[in-house]
N, C-alpha and C. Protein backbone atom coordinates (compact mmCIF):
# COMPACT_ATOMS: atom_id res chain seq x y z
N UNK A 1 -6.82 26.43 -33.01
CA UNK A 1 -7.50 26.94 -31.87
C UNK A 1 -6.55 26.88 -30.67
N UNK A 2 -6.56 27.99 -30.00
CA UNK A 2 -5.94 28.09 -28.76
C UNK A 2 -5.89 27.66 -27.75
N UNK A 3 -5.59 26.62 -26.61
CA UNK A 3 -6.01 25.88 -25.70
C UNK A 3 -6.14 26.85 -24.50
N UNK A 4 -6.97 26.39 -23.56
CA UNK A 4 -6.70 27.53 -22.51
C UNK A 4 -6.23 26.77 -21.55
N UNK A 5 -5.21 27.70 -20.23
CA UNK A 5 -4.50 26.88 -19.55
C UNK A 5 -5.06 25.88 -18.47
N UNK A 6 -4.64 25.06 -18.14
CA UNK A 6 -5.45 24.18 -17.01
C UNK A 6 -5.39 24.63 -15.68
N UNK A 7 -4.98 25.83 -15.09
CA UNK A 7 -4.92 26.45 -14.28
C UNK A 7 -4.03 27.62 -13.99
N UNK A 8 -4.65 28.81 -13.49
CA UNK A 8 -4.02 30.48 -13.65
C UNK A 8 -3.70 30.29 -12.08
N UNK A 9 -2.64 30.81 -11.11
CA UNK A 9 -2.70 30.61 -10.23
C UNK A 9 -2.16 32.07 -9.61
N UNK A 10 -1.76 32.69 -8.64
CA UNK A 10 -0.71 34.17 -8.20
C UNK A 10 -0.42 33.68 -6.71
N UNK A 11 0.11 34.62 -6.39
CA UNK A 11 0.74 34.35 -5.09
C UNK A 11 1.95 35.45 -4.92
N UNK A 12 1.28 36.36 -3.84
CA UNK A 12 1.89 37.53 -3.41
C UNK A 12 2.82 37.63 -2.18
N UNK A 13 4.32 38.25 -2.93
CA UNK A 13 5.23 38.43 -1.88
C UNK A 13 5.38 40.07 -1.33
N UNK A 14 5.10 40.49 0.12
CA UNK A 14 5.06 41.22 0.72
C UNK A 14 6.34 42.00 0.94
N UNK A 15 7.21 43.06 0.62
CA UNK A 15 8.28 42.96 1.45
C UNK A 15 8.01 44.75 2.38
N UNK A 16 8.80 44.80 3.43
CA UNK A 16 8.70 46.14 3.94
C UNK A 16 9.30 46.76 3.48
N UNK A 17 8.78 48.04 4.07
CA UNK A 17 9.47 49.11 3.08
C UNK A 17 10.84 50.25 4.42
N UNK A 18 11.22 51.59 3.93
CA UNK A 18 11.67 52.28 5.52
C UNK A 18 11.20 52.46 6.52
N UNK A 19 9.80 52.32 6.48
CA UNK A 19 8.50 52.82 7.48
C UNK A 19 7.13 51.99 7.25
N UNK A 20 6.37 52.44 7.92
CA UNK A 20 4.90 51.66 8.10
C UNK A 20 4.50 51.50 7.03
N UNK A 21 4.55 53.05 6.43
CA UNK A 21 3.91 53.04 5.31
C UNK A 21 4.51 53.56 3.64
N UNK A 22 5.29 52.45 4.22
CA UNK A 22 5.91 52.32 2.93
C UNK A 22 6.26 50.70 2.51
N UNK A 23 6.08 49.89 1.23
CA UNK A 23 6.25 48.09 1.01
C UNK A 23 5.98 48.03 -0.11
N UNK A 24 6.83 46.81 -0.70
CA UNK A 24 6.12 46.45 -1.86
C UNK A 24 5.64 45.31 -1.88
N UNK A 25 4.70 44.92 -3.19
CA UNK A 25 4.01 43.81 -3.50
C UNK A 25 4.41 43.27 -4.79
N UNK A 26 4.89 42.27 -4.75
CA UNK A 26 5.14 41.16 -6.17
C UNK A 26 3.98 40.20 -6.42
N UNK A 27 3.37 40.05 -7.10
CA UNK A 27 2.72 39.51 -7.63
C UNK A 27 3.07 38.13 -8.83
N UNK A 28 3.13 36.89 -8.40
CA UNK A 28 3.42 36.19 -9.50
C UNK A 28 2.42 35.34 -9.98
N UNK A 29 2.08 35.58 -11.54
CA UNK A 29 0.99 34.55 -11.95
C UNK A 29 1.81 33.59 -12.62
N UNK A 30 0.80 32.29 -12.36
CA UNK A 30 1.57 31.11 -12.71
C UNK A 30 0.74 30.90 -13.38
N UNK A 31 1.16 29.84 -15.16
CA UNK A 31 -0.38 29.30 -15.63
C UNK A 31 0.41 27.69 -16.04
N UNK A 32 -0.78 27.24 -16.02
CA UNK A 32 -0.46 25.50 -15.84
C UNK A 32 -1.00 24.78 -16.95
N UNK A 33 -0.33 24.24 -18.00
CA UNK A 33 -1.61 23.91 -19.29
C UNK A 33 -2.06 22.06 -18.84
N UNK A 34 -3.04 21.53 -19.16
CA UNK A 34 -3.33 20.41 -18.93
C UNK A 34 -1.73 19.33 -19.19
N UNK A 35 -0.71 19.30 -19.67
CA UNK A 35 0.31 18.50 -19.91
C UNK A 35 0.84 18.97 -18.98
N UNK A 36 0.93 19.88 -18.09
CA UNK A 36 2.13 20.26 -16.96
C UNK A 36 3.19 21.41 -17.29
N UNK A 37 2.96 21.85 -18.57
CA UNK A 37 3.78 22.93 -18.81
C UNK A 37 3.30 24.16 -18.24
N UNK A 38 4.31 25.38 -17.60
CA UNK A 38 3.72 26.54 -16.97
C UNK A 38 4.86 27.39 -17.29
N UNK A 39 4.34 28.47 -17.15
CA UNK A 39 4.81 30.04 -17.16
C UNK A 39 4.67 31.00 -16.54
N UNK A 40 5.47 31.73 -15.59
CA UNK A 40 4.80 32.79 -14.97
C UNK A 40 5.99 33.90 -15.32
N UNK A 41 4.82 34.90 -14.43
CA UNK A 41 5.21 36.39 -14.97
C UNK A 41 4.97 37.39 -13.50
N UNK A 42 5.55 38.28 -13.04
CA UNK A 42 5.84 39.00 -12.18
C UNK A 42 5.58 40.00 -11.93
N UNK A 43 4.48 41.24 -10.90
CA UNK A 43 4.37 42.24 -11.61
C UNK A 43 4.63 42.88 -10.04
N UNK A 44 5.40 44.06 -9.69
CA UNK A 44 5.81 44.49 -8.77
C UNK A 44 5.51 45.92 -8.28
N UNK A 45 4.72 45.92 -6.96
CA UNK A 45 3.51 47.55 -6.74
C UNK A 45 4.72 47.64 -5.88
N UNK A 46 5.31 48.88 -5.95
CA UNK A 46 6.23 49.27 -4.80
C UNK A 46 5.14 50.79 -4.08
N UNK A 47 4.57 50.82 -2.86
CA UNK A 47 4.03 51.89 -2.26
C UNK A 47 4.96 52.79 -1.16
N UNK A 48 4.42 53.99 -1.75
CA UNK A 48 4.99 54.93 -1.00
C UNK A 48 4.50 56.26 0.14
N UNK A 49 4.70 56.43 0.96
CA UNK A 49 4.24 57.44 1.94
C UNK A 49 4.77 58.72 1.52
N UNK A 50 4.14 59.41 0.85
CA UNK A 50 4.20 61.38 0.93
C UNK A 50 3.13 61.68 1.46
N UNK A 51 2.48 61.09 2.32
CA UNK A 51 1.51 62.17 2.53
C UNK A 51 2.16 62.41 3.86
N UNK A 52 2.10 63.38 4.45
CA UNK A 52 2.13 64.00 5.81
C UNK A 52 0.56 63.87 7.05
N UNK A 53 1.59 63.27 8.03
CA UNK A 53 0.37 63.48 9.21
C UNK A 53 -0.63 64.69 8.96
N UNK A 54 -2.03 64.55 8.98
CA UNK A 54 -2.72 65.75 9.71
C UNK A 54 -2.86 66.23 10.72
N UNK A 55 -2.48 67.68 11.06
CA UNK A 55 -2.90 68.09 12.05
C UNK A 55 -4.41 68.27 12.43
N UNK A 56 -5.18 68.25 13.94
CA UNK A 56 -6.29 68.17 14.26
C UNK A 56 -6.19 69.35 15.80
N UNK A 57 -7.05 70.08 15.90
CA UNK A 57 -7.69 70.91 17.19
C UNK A 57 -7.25 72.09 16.72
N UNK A 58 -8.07 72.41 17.87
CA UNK A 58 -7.81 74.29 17.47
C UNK A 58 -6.39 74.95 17.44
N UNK A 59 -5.59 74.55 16.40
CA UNK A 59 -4.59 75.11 16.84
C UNK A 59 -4.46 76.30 15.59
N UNK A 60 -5.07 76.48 15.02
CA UNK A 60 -4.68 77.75 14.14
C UNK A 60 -5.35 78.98 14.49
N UNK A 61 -6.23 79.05 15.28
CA UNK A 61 -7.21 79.76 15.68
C UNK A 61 -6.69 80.94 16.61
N UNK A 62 -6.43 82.23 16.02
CA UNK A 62 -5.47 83.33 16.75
C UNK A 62 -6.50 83.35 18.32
N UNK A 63 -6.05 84.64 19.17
CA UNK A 63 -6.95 84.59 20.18
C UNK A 63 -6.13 86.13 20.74
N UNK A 64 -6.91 86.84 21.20
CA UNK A 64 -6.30 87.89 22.23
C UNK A 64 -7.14 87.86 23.81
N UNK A 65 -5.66 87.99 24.76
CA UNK A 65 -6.39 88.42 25.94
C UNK A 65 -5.74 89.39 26.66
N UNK A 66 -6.41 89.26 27.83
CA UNK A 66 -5.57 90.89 28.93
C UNK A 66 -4.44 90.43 29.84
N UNK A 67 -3.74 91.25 29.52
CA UNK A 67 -2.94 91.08 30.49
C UNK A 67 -2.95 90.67 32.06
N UNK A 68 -2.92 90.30 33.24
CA UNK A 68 -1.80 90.05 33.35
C UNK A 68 -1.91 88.40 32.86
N UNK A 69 -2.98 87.59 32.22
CA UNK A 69 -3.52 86.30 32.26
C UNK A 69 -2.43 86.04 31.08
N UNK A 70 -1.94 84.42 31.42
CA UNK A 70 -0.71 83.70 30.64
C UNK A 70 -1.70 83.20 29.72
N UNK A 71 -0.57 83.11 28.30
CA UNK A 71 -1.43 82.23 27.55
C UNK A 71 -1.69 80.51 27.52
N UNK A 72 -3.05 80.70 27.22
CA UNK A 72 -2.69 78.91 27.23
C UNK A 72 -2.94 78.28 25.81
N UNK A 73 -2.49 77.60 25.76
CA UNK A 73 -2.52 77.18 23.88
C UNK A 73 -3.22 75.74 23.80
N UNK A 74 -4.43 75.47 22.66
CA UNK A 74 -5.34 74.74 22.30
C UNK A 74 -4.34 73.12 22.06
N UNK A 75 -4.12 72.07 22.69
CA UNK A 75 -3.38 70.97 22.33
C UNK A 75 -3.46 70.41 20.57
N UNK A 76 -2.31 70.37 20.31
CA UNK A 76 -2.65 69.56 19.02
C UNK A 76 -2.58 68.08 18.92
N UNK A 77 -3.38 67.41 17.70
CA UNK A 77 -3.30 66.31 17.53
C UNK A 77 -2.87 65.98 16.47
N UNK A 78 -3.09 64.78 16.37
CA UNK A 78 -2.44 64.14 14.85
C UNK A 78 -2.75 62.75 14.38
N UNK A 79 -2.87 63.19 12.86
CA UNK A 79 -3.45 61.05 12.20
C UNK A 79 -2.26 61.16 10.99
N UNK A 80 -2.11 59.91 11.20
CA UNK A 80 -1.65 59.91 9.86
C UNK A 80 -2.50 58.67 8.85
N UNK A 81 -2.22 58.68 7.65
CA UNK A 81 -3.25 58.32 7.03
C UNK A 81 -2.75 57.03 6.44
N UNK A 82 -1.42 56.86 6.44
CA UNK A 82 -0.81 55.76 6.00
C UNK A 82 -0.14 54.59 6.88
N UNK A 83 -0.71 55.03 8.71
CA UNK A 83 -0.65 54.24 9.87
C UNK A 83 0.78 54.85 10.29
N UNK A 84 1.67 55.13 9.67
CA UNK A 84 2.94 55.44 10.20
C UNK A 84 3.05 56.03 11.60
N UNK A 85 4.32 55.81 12.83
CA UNK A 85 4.25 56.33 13.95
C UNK A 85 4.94 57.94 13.68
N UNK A 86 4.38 58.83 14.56
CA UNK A 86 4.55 59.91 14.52
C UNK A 86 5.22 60.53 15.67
N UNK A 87 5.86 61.51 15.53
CA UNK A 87 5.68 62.61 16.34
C UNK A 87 5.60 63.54 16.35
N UNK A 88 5.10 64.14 17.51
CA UNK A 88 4.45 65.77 17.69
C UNK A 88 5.28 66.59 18.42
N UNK A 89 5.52 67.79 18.04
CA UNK A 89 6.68 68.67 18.68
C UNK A 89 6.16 70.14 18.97
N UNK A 90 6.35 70.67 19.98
CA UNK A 90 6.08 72.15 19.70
C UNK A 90 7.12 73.22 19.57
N UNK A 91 6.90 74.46 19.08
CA UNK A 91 8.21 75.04 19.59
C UNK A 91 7.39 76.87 19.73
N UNK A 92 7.54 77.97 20.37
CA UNK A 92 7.13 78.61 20.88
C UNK A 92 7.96 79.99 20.51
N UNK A 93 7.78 80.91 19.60
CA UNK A 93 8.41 82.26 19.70
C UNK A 93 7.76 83.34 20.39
N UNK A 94 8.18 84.38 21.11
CA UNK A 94 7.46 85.43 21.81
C UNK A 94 7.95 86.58 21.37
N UNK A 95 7.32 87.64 20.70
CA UNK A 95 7.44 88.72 20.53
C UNK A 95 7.05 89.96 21.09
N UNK A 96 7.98 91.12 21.50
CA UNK A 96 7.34 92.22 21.96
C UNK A 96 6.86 92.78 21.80
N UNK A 97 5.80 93.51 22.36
CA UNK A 97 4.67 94.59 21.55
C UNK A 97 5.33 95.97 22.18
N UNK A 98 4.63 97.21 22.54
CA UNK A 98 4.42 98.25 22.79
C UNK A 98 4.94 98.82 23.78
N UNK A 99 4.90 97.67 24.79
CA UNK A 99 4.56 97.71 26.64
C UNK A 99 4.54 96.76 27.16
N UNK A 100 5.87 96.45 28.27
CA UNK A 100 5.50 95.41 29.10
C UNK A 100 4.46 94.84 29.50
N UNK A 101 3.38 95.26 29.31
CA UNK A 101 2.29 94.11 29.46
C UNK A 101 1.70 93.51 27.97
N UNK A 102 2.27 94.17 26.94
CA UNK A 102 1.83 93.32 25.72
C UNK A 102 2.89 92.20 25.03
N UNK A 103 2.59 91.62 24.66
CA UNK A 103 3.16 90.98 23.54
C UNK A 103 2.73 89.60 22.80
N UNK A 104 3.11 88.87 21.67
CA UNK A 104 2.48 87.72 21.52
C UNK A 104 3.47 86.84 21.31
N UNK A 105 2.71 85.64 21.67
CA UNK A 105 3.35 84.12 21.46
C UNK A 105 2.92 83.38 20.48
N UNK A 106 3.52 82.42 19.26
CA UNK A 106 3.07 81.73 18.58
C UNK A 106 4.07 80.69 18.72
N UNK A 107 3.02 78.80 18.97
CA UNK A 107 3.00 78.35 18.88
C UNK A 107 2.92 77.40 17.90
N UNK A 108 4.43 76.66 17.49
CA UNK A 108 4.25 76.10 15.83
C UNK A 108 3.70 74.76 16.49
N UNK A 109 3.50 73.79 16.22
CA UNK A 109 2.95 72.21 15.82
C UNK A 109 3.69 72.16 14.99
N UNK A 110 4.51 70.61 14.61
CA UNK A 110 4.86 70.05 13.86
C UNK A 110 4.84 68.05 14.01
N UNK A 111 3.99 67.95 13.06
CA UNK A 111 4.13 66.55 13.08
C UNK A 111 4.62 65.78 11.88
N UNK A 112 5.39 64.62 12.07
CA UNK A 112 6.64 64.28 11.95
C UNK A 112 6.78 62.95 11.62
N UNK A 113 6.19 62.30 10.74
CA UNK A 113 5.91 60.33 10.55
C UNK A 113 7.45 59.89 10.19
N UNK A 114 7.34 58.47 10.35
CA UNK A 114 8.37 57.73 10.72
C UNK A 114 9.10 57.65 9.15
N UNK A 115 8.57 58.21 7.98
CA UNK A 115 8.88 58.51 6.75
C UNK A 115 9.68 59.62 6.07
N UNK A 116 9.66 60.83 7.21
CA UNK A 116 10.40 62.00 7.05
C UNK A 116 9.15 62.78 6.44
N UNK A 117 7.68 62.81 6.12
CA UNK A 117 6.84 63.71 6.03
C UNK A 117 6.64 64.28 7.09
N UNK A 118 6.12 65.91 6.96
CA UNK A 118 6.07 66.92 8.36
C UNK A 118 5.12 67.64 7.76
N UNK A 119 4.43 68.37 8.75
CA UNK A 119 3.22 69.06 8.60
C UNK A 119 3.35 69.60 10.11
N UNK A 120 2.74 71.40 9.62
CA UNK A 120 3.03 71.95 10.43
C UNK A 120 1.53 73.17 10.87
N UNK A 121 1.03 73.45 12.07
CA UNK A 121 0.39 74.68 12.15
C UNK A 121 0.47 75.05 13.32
N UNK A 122 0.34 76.59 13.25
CA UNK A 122 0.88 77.45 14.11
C UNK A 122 -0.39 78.61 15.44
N UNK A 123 -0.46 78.96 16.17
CA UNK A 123 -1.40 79.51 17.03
C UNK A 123 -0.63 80.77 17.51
N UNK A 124 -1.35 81.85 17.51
CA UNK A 124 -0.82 82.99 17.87
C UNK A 124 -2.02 83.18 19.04
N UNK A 125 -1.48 83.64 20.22
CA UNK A 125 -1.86 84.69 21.35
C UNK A 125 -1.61 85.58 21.41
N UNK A 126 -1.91 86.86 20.96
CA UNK A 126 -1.86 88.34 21.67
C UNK A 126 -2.42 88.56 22.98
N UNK A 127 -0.97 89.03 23.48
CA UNK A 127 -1.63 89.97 25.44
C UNK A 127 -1.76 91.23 24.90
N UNK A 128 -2.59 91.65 25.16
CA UNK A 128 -2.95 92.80 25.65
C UNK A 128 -3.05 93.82 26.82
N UNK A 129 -2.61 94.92 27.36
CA UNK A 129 -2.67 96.01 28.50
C UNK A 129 -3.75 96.94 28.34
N UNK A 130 -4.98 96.22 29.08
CA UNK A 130 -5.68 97.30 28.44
C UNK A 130 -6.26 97.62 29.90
N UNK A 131 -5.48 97.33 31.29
CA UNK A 131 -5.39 97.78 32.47
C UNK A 131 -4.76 98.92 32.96
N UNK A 132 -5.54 99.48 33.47
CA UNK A 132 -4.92 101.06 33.98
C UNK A 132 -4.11 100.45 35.14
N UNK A 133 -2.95 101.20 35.51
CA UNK A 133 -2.02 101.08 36.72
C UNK A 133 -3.23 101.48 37.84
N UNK A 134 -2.83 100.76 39.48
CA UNK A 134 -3.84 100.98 40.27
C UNK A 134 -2.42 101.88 41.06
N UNK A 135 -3.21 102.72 41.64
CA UNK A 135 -2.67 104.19 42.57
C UNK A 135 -2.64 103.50 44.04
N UNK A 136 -1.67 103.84 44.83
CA UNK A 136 -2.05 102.87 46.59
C UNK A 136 -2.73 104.30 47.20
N UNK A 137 -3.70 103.64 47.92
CA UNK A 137 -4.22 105.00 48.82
C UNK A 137 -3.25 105.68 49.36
N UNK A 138 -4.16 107.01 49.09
CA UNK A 138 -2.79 108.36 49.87
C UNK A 138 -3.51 108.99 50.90
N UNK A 139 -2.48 109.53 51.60
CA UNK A 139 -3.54 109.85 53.49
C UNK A 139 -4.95 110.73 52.76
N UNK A 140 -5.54 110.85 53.88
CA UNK A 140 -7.21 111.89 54.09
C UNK A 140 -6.06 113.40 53.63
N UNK A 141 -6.55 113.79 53.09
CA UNK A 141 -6.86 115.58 53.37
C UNK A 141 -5.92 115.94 54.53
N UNK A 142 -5.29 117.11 54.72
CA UNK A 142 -4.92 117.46 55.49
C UNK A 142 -4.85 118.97 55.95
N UNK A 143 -4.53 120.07 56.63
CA UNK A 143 -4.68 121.44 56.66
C UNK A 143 -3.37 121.62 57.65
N UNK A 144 -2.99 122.68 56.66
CA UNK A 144 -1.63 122.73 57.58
C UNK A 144 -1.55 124.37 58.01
N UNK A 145 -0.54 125.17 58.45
CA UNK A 145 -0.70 126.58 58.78
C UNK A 145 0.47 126.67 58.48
N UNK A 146 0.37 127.95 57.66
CA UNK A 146 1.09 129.03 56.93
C UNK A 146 2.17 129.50 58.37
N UNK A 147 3.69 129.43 58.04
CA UNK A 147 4.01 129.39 56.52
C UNK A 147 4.30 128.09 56.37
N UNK A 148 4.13 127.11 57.01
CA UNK A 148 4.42 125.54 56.93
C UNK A 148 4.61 125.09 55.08
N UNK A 149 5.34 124.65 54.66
CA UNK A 149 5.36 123.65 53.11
C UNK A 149 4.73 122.78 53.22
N UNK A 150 3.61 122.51 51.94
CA UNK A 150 2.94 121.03 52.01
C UNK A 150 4.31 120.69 51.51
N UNK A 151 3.67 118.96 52.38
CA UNK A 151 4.59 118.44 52.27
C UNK A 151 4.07 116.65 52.04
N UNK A 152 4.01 116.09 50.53
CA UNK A 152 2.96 115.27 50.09
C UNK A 152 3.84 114.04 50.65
N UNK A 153 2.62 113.24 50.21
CA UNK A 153 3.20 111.34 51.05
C UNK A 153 3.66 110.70 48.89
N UNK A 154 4.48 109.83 49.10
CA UNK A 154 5.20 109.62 48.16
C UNK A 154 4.13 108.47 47.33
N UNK A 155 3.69 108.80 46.02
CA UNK A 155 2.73 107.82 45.83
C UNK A 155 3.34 106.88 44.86
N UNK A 156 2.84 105.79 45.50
CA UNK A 156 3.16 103.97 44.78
C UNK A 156 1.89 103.76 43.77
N UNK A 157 2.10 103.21 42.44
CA UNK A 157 1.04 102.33 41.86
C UNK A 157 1.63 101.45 41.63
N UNK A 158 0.89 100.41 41.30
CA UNK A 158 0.89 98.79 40.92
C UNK A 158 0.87 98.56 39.51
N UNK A 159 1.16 97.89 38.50
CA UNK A 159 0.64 97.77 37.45
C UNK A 159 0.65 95.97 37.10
N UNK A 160 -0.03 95.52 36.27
CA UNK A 160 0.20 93.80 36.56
C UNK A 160 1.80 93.37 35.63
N UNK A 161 2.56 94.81 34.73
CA UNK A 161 3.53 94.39 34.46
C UNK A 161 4.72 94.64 35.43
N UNK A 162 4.65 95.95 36.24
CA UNK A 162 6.01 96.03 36.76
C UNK A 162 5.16 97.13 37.89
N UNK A 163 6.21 97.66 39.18
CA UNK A 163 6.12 98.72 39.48
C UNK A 163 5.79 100.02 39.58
N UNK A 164 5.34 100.93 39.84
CA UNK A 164 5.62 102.46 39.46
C UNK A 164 6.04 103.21 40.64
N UNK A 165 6.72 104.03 40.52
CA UNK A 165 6.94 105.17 41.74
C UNK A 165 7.30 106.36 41.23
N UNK A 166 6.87 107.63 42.11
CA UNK A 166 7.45 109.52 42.17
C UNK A 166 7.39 109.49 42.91
């Protein structure tokens, strides 16, 4: 018959890992038989961080507006799930549309844990021109006598992208 030991005991060594969330765990069981003889054995969890921060807020959510109004872009946030410190970065491309008063901007997000995981999402704004140029008032009416040349006043418009003139 088999004796059983006079006491099973463990006792866990912690070590860190490159980042928060990353460490391992050793585990050693000790067993103790009633005469004082013992044996232990070792068993070693090494954990690792792949997961990537989540991104959080409206940031994927396209949007169009009118010109001449700037865009403003929804803030992003971020968790990460394995406690690791992060960071958050933006970076911004603008493309031309049609017409100086169109074009769009997209906004990437990228977040960035202290592990080298990244996670990324992006927000697009379209401008839109969907404003007519405004004309500057031109004199009243006028009546002139033959053989006189009309002779017109030079007309200015405005537009919210640039200038106009003839």
């Amino acid at each position: 018959m088999l004796a059983m030991p006079h006491s099973l005991t463990s006792a866990d060594v912690t070590t860190s890992g490159d980042c928060a969330g990353e460490y391992s765990v050793t585990r050693t069981w000790t067993a103790t038989d009633a005469c004082g003889n013992s044996s232990s054995a070792s068993q070693t969890i090494n954990v690792q961080d792949v997961t990537a921060p989540v991104l959080a807020g409206r940031v994927t959510l396209p949007s169009t507006i009118d010109c001449p109004a700037a865009p403003v872009f929804a803030v992003a946030t971020a968790t990460d799930a394995c406690g690791s410190a992060f960071t958050l970065t933006s970076a911004d491309v603008t493309t031309s549309g049609d017409c100086a008063g169109e074009y769009s901007v997209t906004r990437t997000w990228t977040a960035t844990d202290a592990c080298g995981n990244s996670s990324s999402a992006s927000q697009t704004i379209n401008v839109q021109d969907i404003t007519a140029p405004v004309i500057a008032t031109l004199p009243a009416p006028t009546t002139i006598d033959c053989p006189s040349t009309p002779v017109f006043a030079v007309a200015t418009a405005t537009d919210a992208a640039e200038v106009l003139s003839h």
